[in-house]
N, C-alpha and C. Protein backbone atom coordinates (compact mmCIF):
# COMPACT_ATOMS: atom_id res chain seq x y z
N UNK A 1 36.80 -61.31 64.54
CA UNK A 1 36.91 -59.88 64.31
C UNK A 1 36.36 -59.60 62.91
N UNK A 2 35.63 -58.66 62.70
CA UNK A 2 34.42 -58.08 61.20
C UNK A 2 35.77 -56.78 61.16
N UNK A 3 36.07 -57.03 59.60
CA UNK A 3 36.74 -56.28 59.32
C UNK A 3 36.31 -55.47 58.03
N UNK A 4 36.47 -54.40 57.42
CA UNK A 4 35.94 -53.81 56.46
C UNK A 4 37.13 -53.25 55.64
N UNK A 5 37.08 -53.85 54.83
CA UNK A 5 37.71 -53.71 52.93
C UNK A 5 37.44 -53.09 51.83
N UNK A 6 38.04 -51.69 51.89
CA UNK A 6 37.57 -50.90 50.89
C UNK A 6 38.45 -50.88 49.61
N UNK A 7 38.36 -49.72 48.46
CA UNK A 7 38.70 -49.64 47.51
C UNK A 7 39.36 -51.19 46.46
N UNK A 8 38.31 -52.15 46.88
CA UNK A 8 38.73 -53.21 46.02
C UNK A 8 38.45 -52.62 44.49
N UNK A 9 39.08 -53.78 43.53
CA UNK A 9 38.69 -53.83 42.13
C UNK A 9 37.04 -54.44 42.16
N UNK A 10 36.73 -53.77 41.09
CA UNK A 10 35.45 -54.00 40.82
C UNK A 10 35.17 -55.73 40.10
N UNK A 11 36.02 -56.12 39.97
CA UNK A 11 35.96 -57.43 39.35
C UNK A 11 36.30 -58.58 40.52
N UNK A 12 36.73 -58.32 41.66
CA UNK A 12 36.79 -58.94 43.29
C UNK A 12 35.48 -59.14 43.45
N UNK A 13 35.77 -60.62 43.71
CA UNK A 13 34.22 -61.19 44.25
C UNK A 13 34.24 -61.52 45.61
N UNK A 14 32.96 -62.59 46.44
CA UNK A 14 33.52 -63.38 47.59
C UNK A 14 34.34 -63.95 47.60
N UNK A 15 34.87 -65.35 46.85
CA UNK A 15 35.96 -66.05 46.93
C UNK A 15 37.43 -65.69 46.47
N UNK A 16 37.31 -64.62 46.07
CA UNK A 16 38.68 -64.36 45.77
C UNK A 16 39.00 -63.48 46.61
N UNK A 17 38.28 -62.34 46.97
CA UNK A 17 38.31 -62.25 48.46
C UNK A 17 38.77 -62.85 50.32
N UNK A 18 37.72 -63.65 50.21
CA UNK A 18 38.02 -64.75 51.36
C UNK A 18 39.59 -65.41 50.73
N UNK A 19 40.20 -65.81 49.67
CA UNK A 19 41.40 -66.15 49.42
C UNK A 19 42.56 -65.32 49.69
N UNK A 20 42.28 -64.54 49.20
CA UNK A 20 43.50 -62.99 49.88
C UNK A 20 43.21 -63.24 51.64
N UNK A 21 42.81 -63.22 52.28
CA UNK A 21 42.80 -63.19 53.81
C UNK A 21 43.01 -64.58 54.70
N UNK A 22 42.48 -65.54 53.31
CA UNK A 22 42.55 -67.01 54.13
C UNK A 22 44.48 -67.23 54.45
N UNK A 23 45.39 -66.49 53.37
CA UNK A 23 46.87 -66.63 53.56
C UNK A 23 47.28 -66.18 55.07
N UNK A 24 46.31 -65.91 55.78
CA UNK A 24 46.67 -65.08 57.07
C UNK A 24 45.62 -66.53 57.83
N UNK A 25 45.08 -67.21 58.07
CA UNK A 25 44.27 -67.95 59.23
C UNK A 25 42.47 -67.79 58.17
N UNK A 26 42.08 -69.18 59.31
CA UNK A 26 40.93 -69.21 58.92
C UNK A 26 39.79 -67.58 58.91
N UNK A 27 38.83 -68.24 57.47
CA UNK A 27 38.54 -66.96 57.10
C UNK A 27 36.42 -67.48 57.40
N UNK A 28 35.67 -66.28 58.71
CA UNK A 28 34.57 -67.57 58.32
C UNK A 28 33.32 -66.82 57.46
N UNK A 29 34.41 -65.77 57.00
CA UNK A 29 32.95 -65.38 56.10
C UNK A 29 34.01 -63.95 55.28
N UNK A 30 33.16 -63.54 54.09
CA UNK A 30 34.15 -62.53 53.32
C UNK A 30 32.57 -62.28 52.17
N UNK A 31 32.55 -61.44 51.99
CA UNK A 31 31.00 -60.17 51.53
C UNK A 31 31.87 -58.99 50.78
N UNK A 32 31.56 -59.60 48.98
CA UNK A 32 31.98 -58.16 48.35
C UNK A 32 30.36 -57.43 48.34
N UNK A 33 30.26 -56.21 49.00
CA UNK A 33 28.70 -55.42 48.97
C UNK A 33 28.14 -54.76 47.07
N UNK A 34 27.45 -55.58 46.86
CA UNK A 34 27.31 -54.95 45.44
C UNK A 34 25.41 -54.15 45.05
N UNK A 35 25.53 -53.65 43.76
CA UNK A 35 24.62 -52.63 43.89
C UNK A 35 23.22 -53.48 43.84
N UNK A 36 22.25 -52.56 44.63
CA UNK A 36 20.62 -53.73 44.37
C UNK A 36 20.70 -53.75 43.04
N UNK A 37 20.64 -52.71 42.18
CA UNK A 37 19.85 -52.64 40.78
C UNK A 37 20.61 -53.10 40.12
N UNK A 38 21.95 -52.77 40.03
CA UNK A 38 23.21 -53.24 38.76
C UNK A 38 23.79 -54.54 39.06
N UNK A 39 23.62 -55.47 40.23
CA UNK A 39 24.55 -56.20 40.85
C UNK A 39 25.80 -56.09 40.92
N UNK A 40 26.79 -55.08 40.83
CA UNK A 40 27.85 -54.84 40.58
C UNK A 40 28.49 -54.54 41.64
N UNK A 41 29.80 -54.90 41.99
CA UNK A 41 30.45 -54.62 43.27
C UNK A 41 30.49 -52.87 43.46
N UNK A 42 30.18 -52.89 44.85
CA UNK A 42 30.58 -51.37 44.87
C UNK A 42 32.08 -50.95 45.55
N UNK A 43 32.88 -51.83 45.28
CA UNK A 43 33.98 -51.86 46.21
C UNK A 43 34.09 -51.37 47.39
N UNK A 44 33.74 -52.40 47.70
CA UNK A 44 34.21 -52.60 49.32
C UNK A 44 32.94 -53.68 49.80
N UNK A 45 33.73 -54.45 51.00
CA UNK A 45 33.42 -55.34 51.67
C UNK A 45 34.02 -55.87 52.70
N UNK A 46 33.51 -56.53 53.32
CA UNK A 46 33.51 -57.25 55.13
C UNK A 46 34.06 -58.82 55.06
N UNK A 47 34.98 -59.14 55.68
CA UNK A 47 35.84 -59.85 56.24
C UNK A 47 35.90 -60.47 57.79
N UNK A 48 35.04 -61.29 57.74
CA UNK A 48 35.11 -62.11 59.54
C UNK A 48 36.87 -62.71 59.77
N UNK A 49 37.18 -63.15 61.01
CA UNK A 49 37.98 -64.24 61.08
C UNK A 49 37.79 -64.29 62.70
N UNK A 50 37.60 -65.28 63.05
CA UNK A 50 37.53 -65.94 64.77
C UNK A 50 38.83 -65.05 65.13
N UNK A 51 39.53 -65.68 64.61
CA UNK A 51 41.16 -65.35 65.60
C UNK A 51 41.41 -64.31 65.80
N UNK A 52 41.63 -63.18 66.81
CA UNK A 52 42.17 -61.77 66.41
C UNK A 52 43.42 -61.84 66.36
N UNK A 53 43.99 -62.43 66.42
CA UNK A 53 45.50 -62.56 66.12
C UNK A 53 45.71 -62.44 64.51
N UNK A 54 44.97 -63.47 64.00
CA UNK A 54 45.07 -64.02 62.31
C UNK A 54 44.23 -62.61 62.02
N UNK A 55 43.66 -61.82 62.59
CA UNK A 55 42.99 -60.98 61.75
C UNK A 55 43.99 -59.87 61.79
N UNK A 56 44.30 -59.56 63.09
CA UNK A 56 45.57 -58.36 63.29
C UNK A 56 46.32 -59.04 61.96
N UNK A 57 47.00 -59.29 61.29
CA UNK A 57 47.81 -60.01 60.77
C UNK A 57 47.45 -60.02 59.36
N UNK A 58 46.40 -60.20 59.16
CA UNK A 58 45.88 -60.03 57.97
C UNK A 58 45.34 -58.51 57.73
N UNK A 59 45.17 -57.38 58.92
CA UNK A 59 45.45 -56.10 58.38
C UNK A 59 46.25 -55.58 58.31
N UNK A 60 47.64 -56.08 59.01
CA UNK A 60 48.53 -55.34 59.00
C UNK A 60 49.10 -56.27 57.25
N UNK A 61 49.13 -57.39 56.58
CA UNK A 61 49.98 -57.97 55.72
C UNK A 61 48.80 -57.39 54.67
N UNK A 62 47.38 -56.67 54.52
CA UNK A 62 46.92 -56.63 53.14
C UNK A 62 46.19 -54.70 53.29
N UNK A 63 46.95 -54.49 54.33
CA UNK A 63 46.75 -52.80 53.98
C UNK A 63 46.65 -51.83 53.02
N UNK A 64 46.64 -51.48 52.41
CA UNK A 64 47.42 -50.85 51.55
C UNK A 64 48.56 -51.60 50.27
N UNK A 65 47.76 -52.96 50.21
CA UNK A 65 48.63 -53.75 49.16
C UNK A 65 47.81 -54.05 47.84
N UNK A 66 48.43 -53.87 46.97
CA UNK A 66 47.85 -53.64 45.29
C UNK A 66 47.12 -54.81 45.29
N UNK A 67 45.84 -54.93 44.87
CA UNK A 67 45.87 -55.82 43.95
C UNK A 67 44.89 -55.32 43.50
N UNK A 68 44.51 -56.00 41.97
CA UNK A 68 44.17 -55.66 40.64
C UNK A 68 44.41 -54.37 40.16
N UNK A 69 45.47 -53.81 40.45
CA UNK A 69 45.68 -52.52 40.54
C UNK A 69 45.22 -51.42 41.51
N UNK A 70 44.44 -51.74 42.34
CA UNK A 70 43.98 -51.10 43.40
C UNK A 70 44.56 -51.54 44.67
N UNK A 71 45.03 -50.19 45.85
CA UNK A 71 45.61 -50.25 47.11
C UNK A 71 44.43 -50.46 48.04
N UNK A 72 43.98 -51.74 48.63
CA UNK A 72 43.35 -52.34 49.95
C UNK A 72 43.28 -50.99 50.37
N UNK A 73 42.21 -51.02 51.23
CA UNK A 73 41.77 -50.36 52.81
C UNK A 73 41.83 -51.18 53.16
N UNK A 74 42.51 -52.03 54.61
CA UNK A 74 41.57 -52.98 55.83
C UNK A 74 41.62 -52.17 56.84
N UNK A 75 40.37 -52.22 57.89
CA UNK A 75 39.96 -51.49 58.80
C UNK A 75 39.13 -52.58 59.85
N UNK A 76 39.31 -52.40 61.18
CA UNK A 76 38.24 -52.88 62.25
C UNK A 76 37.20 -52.48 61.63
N UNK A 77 35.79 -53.40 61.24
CA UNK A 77 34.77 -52.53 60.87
C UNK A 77 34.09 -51.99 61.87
N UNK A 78 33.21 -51.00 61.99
CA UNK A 78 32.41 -50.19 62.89
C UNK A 78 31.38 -50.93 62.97
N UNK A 79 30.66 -50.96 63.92
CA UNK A 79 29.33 -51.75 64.88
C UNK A 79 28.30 -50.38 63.74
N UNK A 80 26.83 -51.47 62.86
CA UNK A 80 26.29 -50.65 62.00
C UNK A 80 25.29 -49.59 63.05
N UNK A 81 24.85 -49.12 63.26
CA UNK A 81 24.42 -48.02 63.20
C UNK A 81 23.13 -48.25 63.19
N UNK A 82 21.87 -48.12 64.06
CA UNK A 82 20.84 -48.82 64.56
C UNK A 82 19.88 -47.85 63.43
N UNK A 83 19.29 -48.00 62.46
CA UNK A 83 18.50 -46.99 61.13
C UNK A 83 16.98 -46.12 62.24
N UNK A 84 17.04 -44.98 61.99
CA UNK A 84 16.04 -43.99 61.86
C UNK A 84 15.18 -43.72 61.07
N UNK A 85 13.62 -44.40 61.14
CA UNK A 85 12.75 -44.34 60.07
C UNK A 85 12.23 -43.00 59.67
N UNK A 86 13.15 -42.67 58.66
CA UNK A 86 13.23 -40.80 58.05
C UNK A 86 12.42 -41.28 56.66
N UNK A 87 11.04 -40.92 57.01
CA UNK A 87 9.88 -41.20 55.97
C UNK A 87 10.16 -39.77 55.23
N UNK A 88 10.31 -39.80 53.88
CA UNK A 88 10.29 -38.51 53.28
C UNK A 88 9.08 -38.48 52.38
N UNK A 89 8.45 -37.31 52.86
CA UNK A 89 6.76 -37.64 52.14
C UNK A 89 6.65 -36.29 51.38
């Protein structure tokens, strides 16, 4: 299950990431999305886990739970959205 993780701290990377979710079941991938130009997290990022059990589980235990001072989003992520080549000339 691809899950999507918003309002992280800006100082949350991949692995500390994937560590917050691994306390719930194996974790097989975890993506903080950061900026092209600044490299800087833009808070928020995507969360795999095989199991939907361990993943139910890991949204319901990191919802809305602080850390670095910031309250989690976890969410089912949404299937992306196939892009429209909108040439602006």
């Amino acid at each position: 299950m691809n899950m999507y993780v918003s309002n992280l701290s800006f100082h949350t990377d991949d692995q500390a990431l994937k560590a917050l979710f691994a306390q719930f079941g194996n974790v097989s991938s975890a993506k903080v999305i950061s900026d092209r130009e600044t490299g800087r997290s833009r808070g928020f990022g995507f969360v795999e886990m095989d199991d939907a059990t361990e993943a139910e589980a890991a949204m319901k235990g990191l919802n809305n739970k602080e850390v670095e001072g910031r309250a989690m989003s976890v969410s089912v992520a949404k299937e992306k959205a196939p892009r429209t080549d909108n040439k602006r000339w």
